[in-house]
Protein backbone atom coordinates (compact mmCIF):
# COMPACT_ATOMS: atom_id res chain seq x y z
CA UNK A 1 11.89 -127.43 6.61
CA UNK A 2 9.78 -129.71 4.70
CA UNK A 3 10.66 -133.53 5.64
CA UNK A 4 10.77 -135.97 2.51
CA UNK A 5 10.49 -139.69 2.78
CA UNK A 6 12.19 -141.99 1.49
CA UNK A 7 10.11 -144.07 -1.56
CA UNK A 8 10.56 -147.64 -1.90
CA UNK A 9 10.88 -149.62 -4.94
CA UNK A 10 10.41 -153.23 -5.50
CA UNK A 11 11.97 -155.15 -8.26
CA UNK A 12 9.82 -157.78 -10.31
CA UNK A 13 11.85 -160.04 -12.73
CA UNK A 14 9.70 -162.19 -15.33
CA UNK A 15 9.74 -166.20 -14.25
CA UNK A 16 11.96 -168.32 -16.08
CA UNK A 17 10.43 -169.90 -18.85
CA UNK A 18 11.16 -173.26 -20.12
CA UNK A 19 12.23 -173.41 -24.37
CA UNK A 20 8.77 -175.47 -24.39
CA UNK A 21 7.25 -171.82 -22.91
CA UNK A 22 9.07 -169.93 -24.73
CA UNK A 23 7.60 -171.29 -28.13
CA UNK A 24 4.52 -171.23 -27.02
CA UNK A 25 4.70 -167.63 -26.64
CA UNK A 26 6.36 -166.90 -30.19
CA UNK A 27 3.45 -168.82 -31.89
CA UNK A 28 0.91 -167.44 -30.38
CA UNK A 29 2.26 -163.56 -31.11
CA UNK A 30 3.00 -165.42 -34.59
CA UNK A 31 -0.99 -166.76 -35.26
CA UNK A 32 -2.15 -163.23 -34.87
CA UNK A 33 -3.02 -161.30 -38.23
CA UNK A 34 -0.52 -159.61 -40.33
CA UNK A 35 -1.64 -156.51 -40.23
CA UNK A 36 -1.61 -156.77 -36.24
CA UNK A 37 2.09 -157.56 -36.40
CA UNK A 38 2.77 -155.00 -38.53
CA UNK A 39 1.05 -152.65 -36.05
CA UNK A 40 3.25 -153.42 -33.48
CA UNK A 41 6.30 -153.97 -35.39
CA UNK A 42 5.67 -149.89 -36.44
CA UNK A 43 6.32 -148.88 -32.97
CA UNK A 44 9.49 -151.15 -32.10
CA UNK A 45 12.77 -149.30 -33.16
CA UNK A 46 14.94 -150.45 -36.91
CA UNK A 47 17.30 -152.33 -35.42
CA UNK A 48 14.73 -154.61 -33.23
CA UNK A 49 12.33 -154.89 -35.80
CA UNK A 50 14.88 -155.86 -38.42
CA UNK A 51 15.35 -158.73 -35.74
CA UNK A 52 12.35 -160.05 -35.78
CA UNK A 53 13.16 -161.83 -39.39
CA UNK A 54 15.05 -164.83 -37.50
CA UNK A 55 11.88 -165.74 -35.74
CA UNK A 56 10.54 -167.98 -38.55
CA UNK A 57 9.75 -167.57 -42.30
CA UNK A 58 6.71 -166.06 -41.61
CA UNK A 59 8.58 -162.72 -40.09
CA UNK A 60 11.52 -162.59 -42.23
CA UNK A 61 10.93 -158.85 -43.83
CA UNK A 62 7.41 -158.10 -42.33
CA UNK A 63 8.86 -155.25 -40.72
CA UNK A 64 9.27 -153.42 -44.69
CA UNK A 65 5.58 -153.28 -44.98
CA UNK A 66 4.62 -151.45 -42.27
CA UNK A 67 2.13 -149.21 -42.86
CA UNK A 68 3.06 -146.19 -41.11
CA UNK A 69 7.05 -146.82 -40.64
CA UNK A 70 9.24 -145.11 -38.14
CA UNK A 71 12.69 -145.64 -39.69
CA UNK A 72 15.45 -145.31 -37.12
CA UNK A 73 19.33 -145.45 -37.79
CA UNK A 74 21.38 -144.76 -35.10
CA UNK A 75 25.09 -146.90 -34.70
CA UNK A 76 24.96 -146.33 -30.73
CA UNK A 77 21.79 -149.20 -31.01
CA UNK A 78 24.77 -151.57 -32.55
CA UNK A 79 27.16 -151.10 -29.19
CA UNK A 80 26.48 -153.64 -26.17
CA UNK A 81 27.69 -153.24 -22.76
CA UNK A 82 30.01 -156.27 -23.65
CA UNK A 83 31.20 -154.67 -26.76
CA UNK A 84 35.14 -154.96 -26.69
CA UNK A 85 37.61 -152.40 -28.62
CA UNK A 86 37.62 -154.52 -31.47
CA UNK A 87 34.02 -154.22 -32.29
CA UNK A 88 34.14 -150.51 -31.93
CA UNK A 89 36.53 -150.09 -34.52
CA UNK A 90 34.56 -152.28 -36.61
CA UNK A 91 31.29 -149.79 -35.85
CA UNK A 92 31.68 -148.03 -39.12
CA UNK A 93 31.89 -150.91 -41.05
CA UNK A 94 29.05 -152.70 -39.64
CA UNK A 95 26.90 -149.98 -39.43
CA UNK A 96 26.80 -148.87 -43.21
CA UNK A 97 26.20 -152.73 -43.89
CA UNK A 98 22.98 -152.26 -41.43
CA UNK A 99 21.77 -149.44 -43.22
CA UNK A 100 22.25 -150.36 -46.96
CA UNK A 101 20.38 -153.72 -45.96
CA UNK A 102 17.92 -151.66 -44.64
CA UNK A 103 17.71 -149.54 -47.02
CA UNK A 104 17.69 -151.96 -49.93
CA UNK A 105 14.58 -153.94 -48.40
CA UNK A 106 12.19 -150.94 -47.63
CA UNK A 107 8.92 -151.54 -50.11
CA UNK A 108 6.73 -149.30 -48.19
CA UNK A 109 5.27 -145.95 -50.08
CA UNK A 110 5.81 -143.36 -47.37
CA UNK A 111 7.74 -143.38 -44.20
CA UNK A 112 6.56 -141.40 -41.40
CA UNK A 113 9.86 -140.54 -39.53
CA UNK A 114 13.41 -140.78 -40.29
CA UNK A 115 16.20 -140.44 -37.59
CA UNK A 116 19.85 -141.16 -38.51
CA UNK A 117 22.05 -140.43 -35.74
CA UNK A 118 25.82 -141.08 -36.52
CA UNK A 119 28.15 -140.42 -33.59
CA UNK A 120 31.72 -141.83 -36.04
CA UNK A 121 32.95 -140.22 -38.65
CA UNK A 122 31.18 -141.65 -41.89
CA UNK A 123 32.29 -140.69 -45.73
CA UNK A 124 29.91 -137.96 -46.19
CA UNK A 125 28.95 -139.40 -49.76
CA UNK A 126 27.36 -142.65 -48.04
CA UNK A 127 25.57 -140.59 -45.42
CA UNK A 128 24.00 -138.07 -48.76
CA UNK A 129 23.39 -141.44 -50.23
CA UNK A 130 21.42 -142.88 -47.46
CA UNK A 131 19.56 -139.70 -47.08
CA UNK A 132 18.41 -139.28 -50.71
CA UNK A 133 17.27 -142.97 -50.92
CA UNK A 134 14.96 -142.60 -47.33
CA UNK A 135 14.12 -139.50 -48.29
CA UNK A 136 12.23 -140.97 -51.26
CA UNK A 137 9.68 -142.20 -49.27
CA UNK A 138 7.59 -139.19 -48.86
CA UNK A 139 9.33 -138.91 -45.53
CA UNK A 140 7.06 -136.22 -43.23
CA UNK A 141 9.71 -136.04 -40.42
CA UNK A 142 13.65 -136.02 -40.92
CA UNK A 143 15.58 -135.70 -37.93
CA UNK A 144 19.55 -135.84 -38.81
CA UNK A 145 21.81 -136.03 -36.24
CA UNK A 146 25.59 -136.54 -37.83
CA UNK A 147 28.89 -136.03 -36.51
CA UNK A 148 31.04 -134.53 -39.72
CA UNK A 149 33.44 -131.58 -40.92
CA UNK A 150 32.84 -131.87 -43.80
CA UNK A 151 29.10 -130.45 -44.82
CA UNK A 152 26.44 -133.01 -45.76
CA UNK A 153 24.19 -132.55 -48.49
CA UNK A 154 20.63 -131.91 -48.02
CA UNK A 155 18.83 -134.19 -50.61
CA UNK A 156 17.27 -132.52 -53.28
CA UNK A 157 13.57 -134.31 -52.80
CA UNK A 158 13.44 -132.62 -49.81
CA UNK A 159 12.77 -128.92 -51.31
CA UNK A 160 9.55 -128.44 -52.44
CA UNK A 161 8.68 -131.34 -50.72
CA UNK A 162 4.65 -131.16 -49.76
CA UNK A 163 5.22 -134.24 -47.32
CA UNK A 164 7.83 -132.73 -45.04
CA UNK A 165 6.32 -130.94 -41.82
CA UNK A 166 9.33 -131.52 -39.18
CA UNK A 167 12.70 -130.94 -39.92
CA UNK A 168 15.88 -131.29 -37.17
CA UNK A 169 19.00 -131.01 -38.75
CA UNK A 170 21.98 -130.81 -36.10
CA UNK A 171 24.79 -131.43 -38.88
CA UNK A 172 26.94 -129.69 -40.66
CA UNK A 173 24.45 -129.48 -43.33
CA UNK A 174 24.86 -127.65 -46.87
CA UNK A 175 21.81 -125.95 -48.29
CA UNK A 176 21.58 -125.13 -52.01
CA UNK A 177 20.76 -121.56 -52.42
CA UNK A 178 21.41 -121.70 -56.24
CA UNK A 179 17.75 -122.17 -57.43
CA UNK A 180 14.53 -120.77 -55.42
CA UNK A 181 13.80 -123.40 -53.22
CA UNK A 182 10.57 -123.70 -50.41
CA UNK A 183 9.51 -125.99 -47.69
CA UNK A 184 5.51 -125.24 -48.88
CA UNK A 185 4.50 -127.52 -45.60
CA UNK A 186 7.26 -127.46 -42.74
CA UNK A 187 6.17 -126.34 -39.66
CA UNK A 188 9.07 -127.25 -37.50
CA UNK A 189 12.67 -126.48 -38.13
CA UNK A 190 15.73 -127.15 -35.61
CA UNK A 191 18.95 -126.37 -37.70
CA UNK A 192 22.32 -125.88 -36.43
CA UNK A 193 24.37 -123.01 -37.90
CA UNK A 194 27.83 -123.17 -38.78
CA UNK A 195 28.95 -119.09 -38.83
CA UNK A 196 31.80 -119.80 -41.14
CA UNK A 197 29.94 -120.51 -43.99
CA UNK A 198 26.62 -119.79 -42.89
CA UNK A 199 25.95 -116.55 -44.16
CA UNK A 200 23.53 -117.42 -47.06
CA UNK A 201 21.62 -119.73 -44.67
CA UNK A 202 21.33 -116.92 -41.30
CA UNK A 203 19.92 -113.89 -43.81
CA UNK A 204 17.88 -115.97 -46.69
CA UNK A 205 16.57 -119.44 -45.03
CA UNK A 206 13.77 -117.99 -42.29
CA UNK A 207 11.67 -116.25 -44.61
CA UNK A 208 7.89 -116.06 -45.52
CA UNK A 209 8.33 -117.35 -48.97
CA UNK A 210 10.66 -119.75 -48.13
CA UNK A 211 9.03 -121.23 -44.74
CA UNK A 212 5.11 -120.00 -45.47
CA UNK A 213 3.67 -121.82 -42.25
CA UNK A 214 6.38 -122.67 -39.97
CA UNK A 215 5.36 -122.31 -36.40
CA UNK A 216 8.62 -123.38 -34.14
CA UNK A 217 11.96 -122.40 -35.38
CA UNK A 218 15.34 -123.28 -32.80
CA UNK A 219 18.63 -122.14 -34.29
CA UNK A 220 21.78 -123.17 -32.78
CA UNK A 221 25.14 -121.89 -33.65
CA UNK A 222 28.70 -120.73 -32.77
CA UNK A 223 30.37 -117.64 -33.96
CA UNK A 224 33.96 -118.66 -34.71
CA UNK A 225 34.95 -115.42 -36.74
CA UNK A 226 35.88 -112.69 -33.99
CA UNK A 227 36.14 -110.09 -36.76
CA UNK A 228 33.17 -110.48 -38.99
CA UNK A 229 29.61 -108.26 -37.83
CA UNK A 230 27.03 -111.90 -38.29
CA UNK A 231 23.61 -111.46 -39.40
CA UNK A 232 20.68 -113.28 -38.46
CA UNK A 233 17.27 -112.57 -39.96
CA UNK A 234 14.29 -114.32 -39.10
CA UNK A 235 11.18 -112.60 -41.05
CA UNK A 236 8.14 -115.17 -40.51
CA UNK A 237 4.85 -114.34 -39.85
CA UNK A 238 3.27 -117.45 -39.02
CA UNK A 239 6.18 -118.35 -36.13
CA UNK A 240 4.76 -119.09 -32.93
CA UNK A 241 8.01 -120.58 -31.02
CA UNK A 242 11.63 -119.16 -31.03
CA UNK A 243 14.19 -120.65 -29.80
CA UNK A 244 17.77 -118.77 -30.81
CA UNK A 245 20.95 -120.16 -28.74
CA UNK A 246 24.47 -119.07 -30.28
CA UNK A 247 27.48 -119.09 -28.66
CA UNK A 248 31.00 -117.71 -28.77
CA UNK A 249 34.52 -119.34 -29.95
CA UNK A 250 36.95 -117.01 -29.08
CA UNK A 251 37.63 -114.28 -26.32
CA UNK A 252 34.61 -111.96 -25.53
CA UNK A 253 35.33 -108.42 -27.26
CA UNK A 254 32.69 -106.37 -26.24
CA UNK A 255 33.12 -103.84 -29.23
CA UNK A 256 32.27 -106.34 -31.83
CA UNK A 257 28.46 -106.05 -32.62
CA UNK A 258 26.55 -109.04 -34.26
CA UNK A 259 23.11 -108.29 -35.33
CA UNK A 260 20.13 -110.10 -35.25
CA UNK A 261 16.73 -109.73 -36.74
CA UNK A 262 13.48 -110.92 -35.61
CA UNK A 263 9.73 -109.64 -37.28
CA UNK A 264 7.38 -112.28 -35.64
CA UNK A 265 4.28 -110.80 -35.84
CA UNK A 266 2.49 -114.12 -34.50
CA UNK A 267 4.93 -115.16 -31.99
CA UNK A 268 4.10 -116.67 -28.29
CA UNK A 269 6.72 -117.66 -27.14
CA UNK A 270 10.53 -116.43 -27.24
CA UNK A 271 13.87 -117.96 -25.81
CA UNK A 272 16.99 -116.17 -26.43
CA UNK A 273 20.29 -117.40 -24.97
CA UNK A 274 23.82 -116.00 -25.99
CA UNK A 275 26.90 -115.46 -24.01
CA UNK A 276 28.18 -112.09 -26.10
CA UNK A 277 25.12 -109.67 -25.87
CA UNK A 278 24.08 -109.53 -29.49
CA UNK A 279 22.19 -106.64 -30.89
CA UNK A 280 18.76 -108.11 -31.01
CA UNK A 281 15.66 -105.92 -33.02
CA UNK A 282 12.28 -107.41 -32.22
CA UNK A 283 9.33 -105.75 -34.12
CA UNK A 284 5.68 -106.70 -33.43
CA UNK A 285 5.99 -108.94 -31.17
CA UNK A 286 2.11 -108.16 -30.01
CA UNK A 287 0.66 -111.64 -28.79
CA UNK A 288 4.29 -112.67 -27.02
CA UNK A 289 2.77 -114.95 -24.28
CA UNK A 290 6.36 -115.95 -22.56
CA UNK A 291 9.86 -115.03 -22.98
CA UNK A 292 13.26 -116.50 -21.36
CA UNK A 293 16.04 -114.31 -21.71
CA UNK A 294 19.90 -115.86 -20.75
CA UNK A 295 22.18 -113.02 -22.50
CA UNK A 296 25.52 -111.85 -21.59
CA UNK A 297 28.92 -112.76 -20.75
CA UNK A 298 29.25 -113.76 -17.37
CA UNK A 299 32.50 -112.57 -16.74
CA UNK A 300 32.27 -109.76 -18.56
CA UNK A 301 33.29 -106.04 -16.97
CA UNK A 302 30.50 -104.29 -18.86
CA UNK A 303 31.17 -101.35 -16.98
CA UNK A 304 34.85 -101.05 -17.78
CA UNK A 305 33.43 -100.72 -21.67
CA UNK A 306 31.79 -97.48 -20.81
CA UNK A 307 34.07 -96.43 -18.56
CA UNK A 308 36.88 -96.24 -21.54
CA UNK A 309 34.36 -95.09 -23.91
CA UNK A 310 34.18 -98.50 -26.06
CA UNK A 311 30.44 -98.96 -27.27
CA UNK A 312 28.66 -100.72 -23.48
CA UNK A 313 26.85 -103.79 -24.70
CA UNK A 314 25.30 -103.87 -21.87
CA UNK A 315 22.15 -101.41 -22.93
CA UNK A 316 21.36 -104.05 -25.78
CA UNK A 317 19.81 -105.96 -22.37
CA UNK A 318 17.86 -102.86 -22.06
CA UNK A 319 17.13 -102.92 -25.71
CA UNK A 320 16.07 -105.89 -25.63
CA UNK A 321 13.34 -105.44 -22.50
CA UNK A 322 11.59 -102.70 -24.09
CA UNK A 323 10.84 -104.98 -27.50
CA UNK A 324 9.17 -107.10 -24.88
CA UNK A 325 6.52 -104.86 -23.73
CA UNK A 326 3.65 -107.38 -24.73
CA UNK A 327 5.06 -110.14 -22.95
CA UNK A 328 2.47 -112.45 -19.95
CA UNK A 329 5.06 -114.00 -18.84
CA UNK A 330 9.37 -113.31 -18.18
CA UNK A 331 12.36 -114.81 -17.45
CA UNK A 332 15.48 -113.21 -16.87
CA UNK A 333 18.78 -115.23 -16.12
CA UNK A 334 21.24 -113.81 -13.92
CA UNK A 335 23.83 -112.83 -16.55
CA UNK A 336 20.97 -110.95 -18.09
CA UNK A 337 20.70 -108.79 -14.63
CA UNK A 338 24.49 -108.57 -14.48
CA UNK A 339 24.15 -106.53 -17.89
CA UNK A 340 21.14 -104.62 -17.29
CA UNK A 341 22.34 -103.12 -13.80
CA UNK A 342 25.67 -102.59 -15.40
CA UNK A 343 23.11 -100.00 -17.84
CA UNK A 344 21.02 -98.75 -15.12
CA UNK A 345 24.11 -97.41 -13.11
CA UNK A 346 26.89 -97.07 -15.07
CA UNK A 347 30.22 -95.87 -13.51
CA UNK A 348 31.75 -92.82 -15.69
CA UNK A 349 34.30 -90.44 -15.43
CA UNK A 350 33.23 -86.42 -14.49
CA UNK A 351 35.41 -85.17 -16.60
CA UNK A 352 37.89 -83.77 -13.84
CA UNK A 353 41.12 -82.45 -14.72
CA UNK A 354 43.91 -85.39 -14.82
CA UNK A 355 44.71 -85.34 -11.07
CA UNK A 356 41.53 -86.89 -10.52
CA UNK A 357 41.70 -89.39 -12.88
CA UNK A 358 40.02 -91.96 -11.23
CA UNK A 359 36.87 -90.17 -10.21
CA UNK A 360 34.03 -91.80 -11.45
CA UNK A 361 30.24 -90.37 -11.07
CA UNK A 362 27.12 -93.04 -11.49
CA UNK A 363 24.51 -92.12 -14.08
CA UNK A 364 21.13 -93.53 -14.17
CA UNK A 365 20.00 -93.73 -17.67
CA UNK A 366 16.57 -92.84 -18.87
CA UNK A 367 15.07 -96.39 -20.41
CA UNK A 368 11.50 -96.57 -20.96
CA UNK A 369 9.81 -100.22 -19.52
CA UNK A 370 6.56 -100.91 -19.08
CA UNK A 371 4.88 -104.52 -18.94
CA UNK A 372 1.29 -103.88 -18.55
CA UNK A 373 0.63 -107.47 -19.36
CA UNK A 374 2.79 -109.16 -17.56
CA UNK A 375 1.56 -111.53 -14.59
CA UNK A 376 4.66 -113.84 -13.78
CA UNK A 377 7.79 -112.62 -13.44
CA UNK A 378 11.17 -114.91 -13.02
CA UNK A 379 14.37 -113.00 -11.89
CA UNK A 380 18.31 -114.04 -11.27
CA UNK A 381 20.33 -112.12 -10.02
CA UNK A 382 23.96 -112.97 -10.02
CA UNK A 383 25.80 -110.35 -8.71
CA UNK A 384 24.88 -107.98 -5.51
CA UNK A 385 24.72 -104.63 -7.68
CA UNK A 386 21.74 -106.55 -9.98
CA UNK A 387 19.33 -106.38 -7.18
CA UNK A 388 19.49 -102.71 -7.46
CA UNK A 389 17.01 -103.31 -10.40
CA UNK A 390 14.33 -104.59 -8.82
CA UNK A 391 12.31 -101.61 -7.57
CA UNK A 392 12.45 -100.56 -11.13
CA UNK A 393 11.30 -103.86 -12.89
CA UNK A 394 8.57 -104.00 -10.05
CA UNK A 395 7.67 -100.51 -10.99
CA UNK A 396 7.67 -101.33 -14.58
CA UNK A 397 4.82 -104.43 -14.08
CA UNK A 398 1.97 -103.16 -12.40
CA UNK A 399 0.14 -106.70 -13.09
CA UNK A 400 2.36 -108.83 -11.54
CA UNK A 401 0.72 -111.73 -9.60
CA UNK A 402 3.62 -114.31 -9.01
CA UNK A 403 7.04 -113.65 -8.38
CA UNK A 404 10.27 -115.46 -8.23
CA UNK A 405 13.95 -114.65 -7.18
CA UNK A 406 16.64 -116.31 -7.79
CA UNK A 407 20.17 -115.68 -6.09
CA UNK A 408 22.76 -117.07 -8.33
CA UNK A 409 26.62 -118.03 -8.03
CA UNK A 410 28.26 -114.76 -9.10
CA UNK A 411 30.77 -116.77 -11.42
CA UNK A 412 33.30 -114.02 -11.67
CA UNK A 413 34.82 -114.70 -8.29
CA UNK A 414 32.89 -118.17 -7.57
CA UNK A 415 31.08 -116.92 -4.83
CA UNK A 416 28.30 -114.33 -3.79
CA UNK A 417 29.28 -110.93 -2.04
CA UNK A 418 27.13 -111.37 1.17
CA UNK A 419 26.46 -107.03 0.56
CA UNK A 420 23.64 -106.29 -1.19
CA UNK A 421 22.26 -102.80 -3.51
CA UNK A 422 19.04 -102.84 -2.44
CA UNK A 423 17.40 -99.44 -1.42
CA UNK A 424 13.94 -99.83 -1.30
CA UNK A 425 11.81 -96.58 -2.96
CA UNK A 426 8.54 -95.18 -2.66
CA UNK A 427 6.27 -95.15 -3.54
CA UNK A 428 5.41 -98.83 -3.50
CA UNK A 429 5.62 -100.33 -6.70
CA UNK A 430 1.59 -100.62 -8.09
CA UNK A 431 1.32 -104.15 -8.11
CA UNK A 432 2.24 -105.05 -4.93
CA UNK A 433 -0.75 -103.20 -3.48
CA UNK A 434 -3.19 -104.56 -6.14
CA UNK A 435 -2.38 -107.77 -7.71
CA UNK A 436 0.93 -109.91 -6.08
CA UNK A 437 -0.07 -112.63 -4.64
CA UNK A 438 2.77 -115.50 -4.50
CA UNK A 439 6.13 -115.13 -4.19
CA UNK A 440 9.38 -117.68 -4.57
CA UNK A 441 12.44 -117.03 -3.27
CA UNK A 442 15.71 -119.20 -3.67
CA UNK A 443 19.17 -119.16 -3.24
CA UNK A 444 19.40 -117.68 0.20
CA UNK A 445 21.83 -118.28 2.48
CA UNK A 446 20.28 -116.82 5.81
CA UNK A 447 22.49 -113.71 5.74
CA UNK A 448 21.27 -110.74 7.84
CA UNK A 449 20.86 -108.33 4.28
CA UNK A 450 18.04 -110.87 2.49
CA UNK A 451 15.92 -110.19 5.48
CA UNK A 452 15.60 -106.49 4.44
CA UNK A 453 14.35 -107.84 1.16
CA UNK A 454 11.83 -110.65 2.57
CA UNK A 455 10.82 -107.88 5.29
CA UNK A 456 10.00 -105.01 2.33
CA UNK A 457 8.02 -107.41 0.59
CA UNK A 458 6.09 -109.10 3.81
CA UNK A 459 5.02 -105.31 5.38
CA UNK A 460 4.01 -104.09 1.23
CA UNK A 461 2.10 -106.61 -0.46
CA UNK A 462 -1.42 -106.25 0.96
CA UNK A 463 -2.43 -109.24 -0.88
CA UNK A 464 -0.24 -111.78 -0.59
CA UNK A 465 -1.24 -114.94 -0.10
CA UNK A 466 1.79 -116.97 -0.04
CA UNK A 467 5.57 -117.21 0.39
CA UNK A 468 7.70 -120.01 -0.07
CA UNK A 469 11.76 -119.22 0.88
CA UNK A 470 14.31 -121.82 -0.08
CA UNK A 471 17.24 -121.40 2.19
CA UNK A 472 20.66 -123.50 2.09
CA UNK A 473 20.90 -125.36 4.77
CA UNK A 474 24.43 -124.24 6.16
CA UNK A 475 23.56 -121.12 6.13
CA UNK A 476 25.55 -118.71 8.11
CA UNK A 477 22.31 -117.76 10.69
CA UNK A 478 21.14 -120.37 11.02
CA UNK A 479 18.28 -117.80 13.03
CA UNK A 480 17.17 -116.84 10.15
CA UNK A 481 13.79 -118.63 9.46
CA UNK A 482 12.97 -117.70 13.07
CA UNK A 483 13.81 -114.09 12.44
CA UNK A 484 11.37 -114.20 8.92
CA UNK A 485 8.32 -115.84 11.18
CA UNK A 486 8.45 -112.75 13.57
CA UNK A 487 8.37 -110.15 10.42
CA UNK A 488 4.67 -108.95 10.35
CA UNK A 489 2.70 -109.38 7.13
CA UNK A 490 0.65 -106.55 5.90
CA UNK A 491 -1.76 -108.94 4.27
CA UNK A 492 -3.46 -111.14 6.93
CA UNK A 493 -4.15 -114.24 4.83
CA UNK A 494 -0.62 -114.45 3.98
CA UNK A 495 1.37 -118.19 4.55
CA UNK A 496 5.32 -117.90 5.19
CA UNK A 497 6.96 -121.33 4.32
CA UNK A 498 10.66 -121.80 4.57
CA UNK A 499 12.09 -125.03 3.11
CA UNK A 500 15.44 -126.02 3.68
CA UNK A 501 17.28 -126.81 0.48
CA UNK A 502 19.90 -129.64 1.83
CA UNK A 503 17.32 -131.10 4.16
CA UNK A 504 16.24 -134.79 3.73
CA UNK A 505 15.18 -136.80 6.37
CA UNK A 506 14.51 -139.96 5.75
């Protein structure tokens, strides 16, 4: 039980200042050099350095020729706490006046960063309007965040553009696939894909002679079409980050296969998160230093698609792993577990003749997994038959120095079954004689069954140096942490710590 205490804060409000004070203040911050002011005014947001022109003649439109400008447009900065319902409706309104004033004063020759973030509805012609006059600017960072249906425009002076380096576009945003067009000098891209009319963009936008030295790609989508096989390619050798997060918008069919791509040569670091199982091909990946993988549909009956003989999407998890054999460092979620032990032991039928329908026969399946590099090792598991993988991954990562477990909410029935899979094998898995030497647990609720597990690894790893068990504090035994202090450790050196999870005293 670790005991936390409470931090105090103290509030300090600024004196009251007399108009006389006041003014003081504003000339002195007004007496100091131009190019001082503009300094400061590049770091102050649009809106509040727009303000600044009612201070005195001296202001009024400084902020336009600042040298390095960060030009911000975002309607929520319009809103006050005391806003009432009839300046909300007005928002649109007053909001494209801000911008077209701003707009129409800029004089600088390049702006550094543009943000327009429009949470109402705006005619989609004004928004491609403001962002072909901004973009002018030799703009090196565009970050567009627009609510519309209707697709917005890209502006042309963005393509070929050898100013642009950072690119976030999470709009409905239209690229024009007409002519051959580049980003020669964008290294970051964050781009939000629409599936129903995406399909030029997901198999033509994330190549090499489109994106030459982009190093951090995140694509975000939905698949809305429950029919259609989607198609993501992503062919780029100088990616280093990869973050791919789709979703589904309709009914999980676990027949339907969508496909996706990846030849990263130069990659370090991969995050895939879906909640269908896609088909994912990963070639080369040879200097992967960390992956997170959060696949899989988590109330999905994998097993009930083999069972009928529909295709199991279940051994794409397992696909997936043995792409990954390069990898330092992994993270599996729990619905990623769910799928894989669903592959390792898969319930079948024998083949019986029809008055045994119903009598099923569990087949291990041959998979071939090896992490020789990996050192740190993250694992979920929501559901009681996914521990039954963890001999095997152990097996499969003779390096492994730190190690964490995480017991999930199994969110098919909104609870965890208290009866766990877990039949330790010999021999001892390689790296817990050699190299493991922290472990995590969490999620435990003090149940009789996760001793077996904290007792396996306690009287294995012979150089372990600590343990750190988070337990829920209304746990059912509450003798549990006494019951984990009398296990004996195999290593000598080895510090048990058990920290309850609810506990604050203060």
């Amino acid at each position: 039980m670790m005991l936390r205490k409470r931090a105090t804060t103290q509030t300090y409000s600024r004196p009251h200042l007399s108009k006389k004070s006041r003014k003081e203040e504003e000339d002195m911050i007004t007496e100091l050099p131009e190019d001082v002011r503009r300094h400061i005014l590049s770091f102050l947001s649009t809106k509040h350095a727009v303000s600044t022109t009612i201070l005195s003649r001296s202001w009024k439109n400084l902020w336009t020729l600042a040298s390095t400008k960060n030009l911000e447009l975002d309607d929520s900065l319009l809103l006050h706490p005391e806003s009432n319902s009839e300046t909300i409706h007005h928002l649109p309104s007053l909001f494209s006046n801000f911008v077209n004033h701003v707009l129409g004063l800029i004089s600088v020759p390049c702006i550094q960063t543009l943000k327009l973030c429009c949470s109402y509805p705006y005619d989609p012609d004004h928004i491609n309007c403001w962002l072909h006059t901004a973009c002018k600017y030799n703009v090196s960072e565009v970050n567009i965040r627009v609510y519309s249906q209707n697709p917005i425009k890209l502006p042309s002076n963005l393509y070929g553009s050898t100013w642009l380096v950072v690119l976030k576009l999470n709009a409905n945003v239209s690229l024009d696939f007409r002519d051959s067009i580049s980003f020669p000098r964008l290294k970051v891209l964050w781009i939000k894909v629409y599936d129903a009319n995406d399909v030029n963009l997901t198999q033509k936008l994330f190549r090499d002679h489109i994106c030459p030295i982009l190093e951090e790609l995140f694509i975000e989508g939905e698949i809305l079409d429950e029919n259609r096989r989607v198609v993501l390619l992503v062919i780029l050798s100088s990616l280093k980050r990869l973050k791919i997060e789709y979703r589904l918008a309709h009914s999980f069919q676990g027949g339907i296969e969508y496909n996706f791509v990846l030849h990263c040569p130069n990659l370090e670091c991969l995050d895939l998160r879906d909640d269908f199982l896609a088909k994912y091909s990963a070639r080369d990946l040879k200097v992967l230093d960390y992956a997170k993988i959060s696949i899989g549909y988590p109330c999905a009956d994998y097993a009930a698609f083999d069972l009928y003989g529909d295709v199991n999407p279940s051994n794409r998890a397992f696909e997936v792993l043995e792409e990954l054999s390069n990898v330092k460092s992994l993270s599996l979620s729990g619905g990623t577990t769910k799928a894989l032990s669903c592959s390792y032991e898969t319930a079948q039928h024998t083949g019986l003749d029809d008055d045994d329908e119903n009598a099923l026969l569990i087949r291990l399946r041959n998979f071939e997994l090896y992490f020789r590099f990996l050192t740190f090792l993250e694992l979920g598991f929501r559901t009681c038959e996914s521990w039954s993988l963890l001999p095997l991954l152990l097996h499969s990562s003779p390096n492994v120095e730190y190690l964490i477990l995480k017991k999930e909410l199994d969110l098919t029935s909104c609870r965890y079954k208290t009866v766990f899979f877990w039949r330790p094998e010999e021999p001892v898995p390689e790296c817990m004689s050699l190299h493991l030497r922290e472990i995590e647990i969490r999620g435990f609720q003090g149940e009789s069954q996760e001793l077996a597990i904290v007792e396996f690894f306690l009287g294995h790893a012979e150089v372990l140096q600590k343990m750190t068990i988070h337990v829920q504090e209304a746990s059912p035994n509450m003798m549990f942490s006494e019951h984990v202090l009398q296990i004996p450790t195999v290593a000598e050196a080895c510090e048990v710590e058990i920290i309850s999870t609810k506990s604050c005293i203060q």
